[in-house]
N, C-alpha and C. Protein backbone atom coordinates (compact mmCIF):
# COMPACT_ATOMS: atom_id res chain seq x y z
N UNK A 1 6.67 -3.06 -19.98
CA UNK A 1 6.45 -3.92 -18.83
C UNK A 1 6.58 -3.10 -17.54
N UNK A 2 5.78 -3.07 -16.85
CA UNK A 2 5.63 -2.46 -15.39
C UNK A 2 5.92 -3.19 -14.64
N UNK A 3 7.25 -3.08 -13.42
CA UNK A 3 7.38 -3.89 -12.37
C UNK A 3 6.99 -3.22 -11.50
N UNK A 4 6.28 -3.65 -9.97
CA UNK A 4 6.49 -2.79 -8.99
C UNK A 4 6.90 -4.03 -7.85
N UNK A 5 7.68 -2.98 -6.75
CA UNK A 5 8.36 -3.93 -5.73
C UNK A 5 8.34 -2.97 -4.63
N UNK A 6 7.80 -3.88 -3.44
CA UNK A 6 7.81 -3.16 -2.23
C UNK A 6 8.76 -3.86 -1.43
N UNK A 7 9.08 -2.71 -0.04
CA UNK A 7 10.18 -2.84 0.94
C UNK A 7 9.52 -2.61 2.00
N UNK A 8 10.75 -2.68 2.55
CA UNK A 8 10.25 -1.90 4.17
C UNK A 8 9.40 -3.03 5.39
N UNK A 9 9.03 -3.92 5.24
CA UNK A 9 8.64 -4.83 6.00
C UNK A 9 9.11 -5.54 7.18
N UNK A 10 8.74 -5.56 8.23
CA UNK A 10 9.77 -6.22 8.84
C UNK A 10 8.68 -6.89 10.74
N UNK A 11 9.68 -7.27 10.95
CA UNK A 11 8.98 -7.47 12.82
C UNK A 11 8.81 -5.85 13.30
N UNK A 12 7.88 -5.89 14.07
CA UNK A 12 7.71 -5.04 15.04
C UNK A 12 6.97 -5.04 16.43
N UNK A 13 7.32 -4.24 17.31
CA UNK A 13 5.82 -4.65 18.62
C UNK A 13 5.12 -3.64 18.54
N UNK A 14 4.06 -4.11 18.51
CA UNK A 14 2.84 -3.03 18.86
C UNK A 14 2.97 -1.72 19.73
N UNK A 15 2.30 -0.93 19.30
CA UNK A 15 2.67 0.73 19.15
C UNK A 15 4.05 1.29 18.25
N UNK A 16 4.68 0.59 17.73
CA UNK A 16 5.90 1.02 16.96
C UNK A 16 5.43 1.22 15.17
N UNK A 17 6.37 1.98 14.51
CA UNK A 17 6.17 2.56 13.00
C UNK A 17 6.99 1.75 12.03
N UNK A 18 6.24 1.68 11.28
CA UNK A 18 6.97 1.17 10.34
C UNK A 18 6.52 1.76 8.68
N UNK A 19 7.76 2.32 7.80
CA UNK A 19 7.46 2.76 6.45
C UNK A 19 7.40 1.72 5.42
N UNK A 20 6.79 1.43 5.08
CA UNK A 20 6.81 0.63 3.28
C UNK A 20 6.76 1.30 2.38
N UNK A 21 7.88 1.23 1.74
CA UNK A 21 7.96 2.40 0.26
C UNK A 21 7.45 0.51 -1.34
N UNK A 22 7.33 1.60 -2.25
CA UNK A 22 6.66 0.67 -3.61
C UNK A 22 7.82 1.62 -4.38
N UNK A 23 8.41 0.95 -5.30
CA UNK A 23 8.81 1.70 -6.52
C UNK A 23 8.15 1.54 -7.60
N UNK A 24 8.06 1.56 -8.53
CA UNK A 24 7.36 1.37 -9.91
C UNK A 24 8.37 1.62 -11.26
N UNK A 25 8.67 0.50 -11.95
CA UNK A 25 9.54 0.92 -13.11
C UNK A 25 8.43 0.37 -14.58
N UNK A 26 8.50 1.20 -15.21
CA UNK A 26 7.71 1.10 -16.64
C UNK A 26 6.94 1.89 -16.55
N UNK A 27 6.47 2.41 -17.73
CA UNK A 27 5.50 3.10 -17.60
C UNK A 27 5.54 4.74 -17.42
N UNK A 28 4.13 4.96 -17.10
CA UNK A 28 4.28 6.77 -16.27
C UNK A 28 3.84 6.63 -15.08
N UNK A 29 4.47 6.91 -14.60
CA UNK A 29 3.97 6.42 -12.82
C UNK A 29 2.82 7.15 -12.54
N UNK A 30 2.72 8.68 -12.60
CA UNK A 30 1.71 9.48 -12.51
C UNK A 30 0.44 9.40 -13.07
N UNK A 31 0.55 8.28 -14.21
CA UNK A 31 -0.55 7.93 -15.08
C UNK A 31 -1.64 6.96 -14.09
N UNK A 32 -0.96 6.37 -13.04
CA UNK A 32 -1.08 5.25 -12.23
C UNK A 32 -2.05 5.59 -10.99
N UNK A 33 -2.97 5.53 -10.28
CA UNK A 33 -3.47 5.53 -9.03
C UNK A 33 -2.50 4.71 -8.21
N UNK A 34 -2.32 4.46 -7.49
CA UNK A 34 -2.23 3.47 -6.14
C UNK A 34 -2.45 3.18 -5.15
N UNK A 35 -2.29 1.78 -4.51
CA UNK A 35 -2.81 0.87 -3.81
C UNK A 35 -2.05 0.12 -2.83
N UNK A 36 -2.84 0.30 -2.05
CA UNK A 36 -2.03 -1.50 -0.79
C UNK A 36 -3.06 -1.80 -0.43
N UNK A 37 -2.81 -3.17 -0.52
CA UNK A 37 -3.79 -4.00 -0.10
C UNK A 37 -2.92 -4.56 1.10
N UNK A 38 -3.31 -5.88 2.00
CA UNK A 38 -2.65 -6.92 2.81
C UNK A 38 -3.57 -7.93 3.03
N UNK A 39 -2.89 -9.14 2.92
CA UNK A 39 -3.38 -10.23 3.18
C UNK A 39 -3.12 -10.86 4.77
N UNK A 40 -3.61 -11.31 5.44
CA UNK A 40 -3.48 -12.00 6.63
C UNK A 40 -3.56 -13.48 6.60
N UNK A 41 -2.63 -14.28 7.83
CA UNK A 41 -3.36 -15.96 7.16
C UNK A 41 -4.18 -16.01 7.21
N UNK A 42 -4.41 -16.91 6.79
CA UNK A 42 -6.57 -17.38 6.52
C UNK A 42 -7.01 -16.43 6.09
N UNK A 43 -7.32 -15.67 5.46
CA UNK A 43 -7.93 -14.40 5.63
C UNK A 43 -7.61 -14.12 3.54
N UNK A 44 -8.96 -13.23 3.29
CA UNK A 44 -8.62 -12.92 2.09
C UNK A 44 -8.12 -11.71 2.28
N UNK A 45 -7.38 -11.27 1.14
CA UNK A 45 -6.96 -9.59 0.72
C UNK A 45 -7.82 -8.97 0.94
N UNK A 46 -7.44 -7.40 1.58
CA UNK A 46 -7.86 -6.96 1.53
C UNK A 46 -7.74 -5.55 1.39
N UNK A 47 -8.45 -4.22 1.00
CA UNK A 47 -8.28 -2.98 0.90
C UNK A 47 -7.62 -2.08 1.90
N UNK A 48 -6.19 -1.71 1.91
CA UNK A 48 -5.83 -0.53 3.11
C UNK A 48 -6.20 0.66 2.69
N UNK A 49 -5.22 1.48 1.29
CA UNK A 49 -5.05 2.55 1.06
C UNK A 49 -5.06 2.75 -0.30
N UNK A 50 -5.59 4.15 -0.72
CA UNK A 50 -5.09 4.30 -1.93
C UNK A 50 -5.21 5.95 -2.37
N UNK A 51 -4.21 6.58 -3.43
CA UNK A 51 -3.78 7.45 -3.83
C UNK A 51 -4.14 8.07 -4.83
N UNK A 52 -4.75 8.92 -5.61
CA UNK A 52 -4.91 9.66 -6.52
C UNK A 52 -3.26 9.54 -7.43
N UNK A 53 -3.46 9.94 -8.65
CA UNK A 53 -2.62 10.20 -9.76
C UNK A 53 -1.53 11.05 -9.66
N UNK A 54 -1.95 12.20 -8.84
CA UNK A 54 -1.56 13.15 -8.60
C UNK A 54 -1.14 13.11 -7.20
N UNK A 55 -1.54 12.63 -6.57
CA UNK A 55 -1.44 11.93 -4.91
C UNK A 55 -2.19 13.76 -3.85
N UNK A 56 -3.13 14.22 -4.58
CA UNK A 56 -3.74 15.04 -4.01
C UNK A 56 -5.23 14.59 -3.19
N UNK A 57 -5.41 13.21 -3.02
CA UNK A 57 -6.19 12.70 -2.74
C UNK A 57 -6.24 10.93 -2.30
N UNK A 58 -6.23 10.81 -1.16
CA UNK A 58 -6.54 9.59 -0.34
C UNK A 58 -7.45 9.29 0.48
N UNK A 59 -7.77 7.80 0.39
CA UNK A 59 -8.49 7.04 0.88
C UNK A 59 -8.21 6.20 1.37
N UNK A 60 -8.98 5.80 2.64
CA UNK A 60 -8.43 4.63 3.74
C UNK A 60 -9.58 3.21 4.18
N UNK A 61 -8.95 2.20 4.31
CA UNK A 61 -10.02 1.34 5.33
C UNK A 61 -10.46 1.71 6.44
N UNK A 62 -11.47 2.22 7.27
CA UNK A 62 -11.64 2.68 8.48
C UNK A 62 -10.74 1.86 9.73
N UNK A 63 -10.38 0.64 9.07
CA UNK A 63 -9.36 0.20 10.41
C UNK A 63 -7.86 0.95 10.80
N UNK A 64 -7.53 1.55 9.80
CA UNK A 64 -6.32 2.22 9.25
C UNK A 64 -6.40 4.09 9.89
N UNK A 65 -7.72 4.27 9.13
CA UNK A 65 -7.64 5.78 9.64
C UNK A 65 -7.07 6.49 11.03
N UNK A 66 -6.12 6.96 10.50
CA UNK A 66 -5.67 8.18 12.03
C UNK A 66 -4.39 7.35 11.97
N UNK A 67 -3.67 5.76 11.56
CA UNK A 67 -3.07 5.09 12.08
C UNK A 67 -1.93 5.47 10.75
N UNK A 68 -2.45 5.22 9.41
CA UNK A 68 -1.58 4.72 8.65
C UNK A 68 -1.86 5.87 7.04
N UNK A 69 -1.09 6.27 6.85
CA UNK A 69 -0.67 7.79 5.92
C UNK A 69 -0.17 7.23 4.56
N UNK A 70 -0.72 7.62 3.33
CA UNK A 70 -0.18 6.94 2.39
C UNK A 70 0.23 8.22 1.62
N UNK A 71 1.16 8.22 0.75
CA UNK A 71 1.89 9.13 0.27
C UNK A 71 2.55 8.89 -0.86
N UNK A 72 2.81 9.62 -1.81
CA UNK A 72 3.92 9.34 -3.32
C UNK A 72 4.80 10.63 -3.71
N UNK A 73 6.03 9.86 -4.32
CA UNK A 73 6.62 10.92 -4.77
C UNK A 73 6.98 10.65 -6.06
N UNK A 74 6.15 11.36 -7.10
CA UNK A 74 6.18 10.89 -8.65
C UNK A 74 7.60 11.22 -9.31
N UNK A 75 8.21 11.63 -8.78
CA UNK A 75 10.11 12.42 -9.22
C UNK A 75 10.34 11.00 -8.66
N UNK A 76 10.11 10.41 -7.90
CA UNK A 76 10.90 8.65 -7.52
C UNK A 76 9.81 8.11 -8.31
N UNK A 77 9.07 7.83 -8.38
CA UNK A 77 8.11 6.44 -9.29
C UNK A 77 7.52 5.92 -7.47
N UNK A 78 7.67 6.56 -6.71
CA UNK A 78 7.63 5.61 -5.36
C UNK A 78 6.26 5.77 -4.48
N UNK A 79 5.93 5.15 -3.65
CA UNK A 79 4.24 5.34 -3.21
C UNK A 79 4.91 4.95 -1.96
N UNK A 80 4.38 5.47 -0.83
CA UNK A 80 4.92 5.05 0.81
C UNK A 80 3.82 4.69 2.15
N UNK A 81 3.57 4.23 2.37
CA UNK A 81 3.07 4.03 3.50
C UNK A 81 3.69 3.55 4.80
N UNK A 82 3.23 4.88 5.41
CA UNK A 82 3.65 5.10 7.04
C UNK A 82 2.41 4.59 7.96
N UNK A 83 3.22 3.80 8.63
CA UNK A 83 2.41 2.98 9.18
C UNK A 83 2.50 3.12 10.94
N UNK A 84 1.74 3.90 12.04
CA UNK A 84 2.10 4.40 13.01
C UNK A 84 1.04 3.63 13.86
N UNK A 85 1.51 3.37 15.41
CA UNK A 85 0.75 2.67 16.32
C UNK A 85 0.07 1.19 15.71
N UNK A 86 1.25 0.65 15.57
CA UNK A 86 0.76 -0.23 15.03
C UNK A 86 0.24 -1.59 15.83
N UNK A 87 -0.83 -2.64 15.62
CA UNK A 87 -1.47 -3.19 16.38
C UNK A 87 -1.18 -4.86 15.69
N UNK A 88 -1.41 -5.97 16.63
CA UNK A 88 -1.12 -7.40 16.23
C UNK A 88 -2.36 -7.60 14.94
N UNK A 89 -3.42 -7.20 15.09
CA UNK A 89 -4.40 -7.54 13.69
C UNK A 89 -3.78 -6.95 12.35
N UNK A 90 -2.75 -6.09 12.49
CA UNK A 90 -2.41 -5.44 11.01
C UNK A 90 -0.79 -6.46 11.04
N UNK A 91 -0.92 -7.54 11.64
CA UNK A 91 0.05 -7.97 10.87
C UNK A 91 -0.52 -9.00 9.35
N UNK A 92 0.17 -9.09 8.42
CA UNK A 92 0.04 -9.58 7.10
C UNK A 92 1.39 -9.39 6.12
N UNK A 93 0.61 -10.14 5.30
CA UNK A 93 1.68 -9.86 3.96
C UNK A 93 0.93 -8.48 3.10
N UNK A 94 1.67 -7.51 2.61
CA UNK A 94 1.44 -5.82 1.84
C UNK A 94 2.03 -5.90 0.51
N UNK A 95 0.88 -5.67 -0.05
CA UNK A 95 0.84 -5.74 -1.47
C UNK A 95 0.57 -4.25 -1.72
N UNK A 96 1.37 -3.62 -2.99
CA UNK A 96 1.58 -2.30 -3.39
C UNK A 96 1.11 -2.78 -4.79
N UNK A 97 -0.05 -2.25 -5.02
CA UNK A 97 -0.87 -1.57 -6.94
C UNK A 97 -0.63 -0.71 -7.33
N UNK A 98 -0.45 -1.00 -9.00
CA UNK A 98 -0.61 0.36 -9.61
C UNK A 98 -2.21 0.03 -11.00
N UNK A 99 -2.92 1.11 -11.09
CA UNK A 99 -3.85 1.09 -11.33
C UNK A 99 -4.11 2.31 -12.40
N UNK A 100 -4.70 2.05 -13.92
CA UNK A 100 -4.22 2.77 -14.72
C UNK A 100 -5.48 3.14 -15.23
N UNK A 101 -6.68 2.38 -14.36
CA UNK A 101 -8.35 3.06 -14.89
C UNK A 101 -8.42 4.62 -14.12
N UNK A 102 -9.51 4.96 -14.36
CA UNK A 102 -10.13 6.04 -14.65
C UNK A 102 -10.92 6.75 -13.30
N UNK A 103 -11.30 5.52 -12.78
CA UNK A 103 -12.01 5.87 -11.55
C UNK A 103 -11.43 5.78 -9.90
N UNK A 104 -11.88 6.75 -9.09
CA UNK A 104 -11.02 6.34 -8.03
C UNK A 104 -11.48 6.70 -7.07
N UNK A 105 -12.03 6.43 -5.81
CA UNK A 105 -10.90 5.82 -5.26
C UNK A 105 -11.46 4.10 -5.64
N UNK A 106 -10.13 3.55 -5.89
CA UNK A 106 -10.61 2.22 -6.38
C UNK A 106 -10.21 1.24 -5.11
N UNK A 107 -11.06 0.36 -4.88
CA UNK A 107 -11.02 -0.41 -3.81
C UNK A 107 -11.17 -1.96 -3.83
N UNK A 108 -11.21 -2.30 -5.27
CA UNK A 108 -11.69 -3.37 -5.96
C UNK A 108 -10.30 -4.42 -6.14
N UNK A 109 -9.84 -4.56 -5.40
CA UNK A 109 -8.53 -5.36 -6.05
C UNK A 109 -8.29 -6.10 -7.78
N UNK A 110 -9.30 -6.15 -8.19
CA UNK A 110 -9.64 -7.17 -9.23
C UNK A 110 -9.26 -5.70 -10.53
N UNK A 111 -9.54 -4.40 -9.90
CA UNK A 111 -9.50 -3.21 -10.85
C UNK A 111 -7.59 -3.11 -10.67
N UNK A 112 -6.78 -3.43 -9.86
CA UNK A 112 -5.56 -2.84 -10.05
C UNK A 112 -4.98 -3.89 -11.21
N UNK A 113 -4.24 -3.15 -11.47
CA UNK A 113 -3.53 -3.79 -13.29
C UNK A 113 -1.85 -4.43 -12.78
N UNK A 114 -1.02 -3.90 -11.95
CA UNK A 114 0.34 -4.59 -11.41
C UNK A 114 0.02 -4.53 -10.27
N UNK A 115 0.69 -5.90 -9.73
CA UNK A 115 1.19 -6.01 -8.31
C UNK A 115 2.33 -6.25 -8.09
N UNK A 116 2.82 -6.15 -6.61
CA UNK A 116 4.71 -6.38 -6.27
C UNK A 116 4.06 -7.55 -5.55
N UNK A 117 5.47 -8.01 -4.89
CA UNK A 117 5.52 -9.82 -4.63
C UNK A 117 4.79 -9.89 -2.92
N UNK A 118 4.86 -8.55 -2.66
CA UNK A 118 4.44 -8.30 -1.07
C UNK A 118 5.88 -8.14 -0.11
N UNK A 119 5.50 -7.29 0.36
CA UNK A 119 6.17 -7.63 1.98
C UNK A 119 5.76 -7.69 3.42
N UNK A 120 6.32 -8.27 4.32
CA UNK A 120 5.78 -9.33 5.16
C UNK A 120 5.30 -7.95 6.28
N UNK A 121 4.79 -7.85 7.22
CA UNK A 121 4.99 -7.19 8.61
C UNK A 121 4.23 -7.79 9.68
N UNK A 122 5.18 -8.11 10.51
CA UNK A 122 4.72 -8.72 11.52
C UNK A 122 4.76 -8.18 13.03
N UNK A 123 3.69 -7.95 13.78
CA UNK A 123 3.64 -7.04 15.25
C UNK A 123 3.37 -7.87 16.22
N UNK A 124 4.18 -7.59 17.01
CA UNK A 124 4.33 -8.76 18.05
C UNK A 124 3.69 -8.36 19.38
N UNK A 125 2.55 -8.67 19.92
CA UNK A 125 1.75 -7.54 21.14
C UNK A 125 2.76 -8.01 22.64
């Protein structure tokens, strides 16, 4: 059984940082791609970031680029996203994937295999 659970969420005002770390227990973590997605109200999920196996390789939503850095450290099971200059449209609820296909960069939400429960972030302009 694979759990994953993310942190790090919280209020903030615009232009300020904020980290969200994912842990991951089960499994091989490294076996795993990963993912964040975020949801907004009204609004469907949608694609931020995601990580290679190896985490030698990332991909971003163009709203994100230059802003928000995704990162893992497979000795923790953990995936991080640093989240810098941050703006009132990126507030949502952040969902952390782990993803055990083949292809990547995967952007498909429907392709990640676990999700964590989310955590919240909210930017206050």
């Amino acid at each position: 059984q694979v759990h994953v659970v993310e942190s790090g969420g919280g209020l903030v005002q615009a232009g300020d940082s904020l980290r969200l770390s994912c842990i991951v227990s089960g499994g091989t973590f490294s076996n795993y791609a990963m993912g964040w997605f975020r949801q907004a109200p009204g609004k469907e999920r949608e694609f931020v970031a995601t990580i290679s196996w190896i985490g030698g390789s990332v991909y971003y939503v163009d709203s994100t680029k230059g802003r928000f850095t995704i990162s893992r450290d497979n000795a923790k099971n953990t995936v991080y996203l640093q989240m810098n200059n941050l703006k009132p449209e990126d507030t949502a609820v952040y969902y952390c994937a782990a993803d055990l296909g083949s292809s990547w960069p995967q952007v498909n939400e429907a392709k990640y295999d676990w999700w964590g429960q989310g955590t919240q972030v909210t930017v206050s302009s």
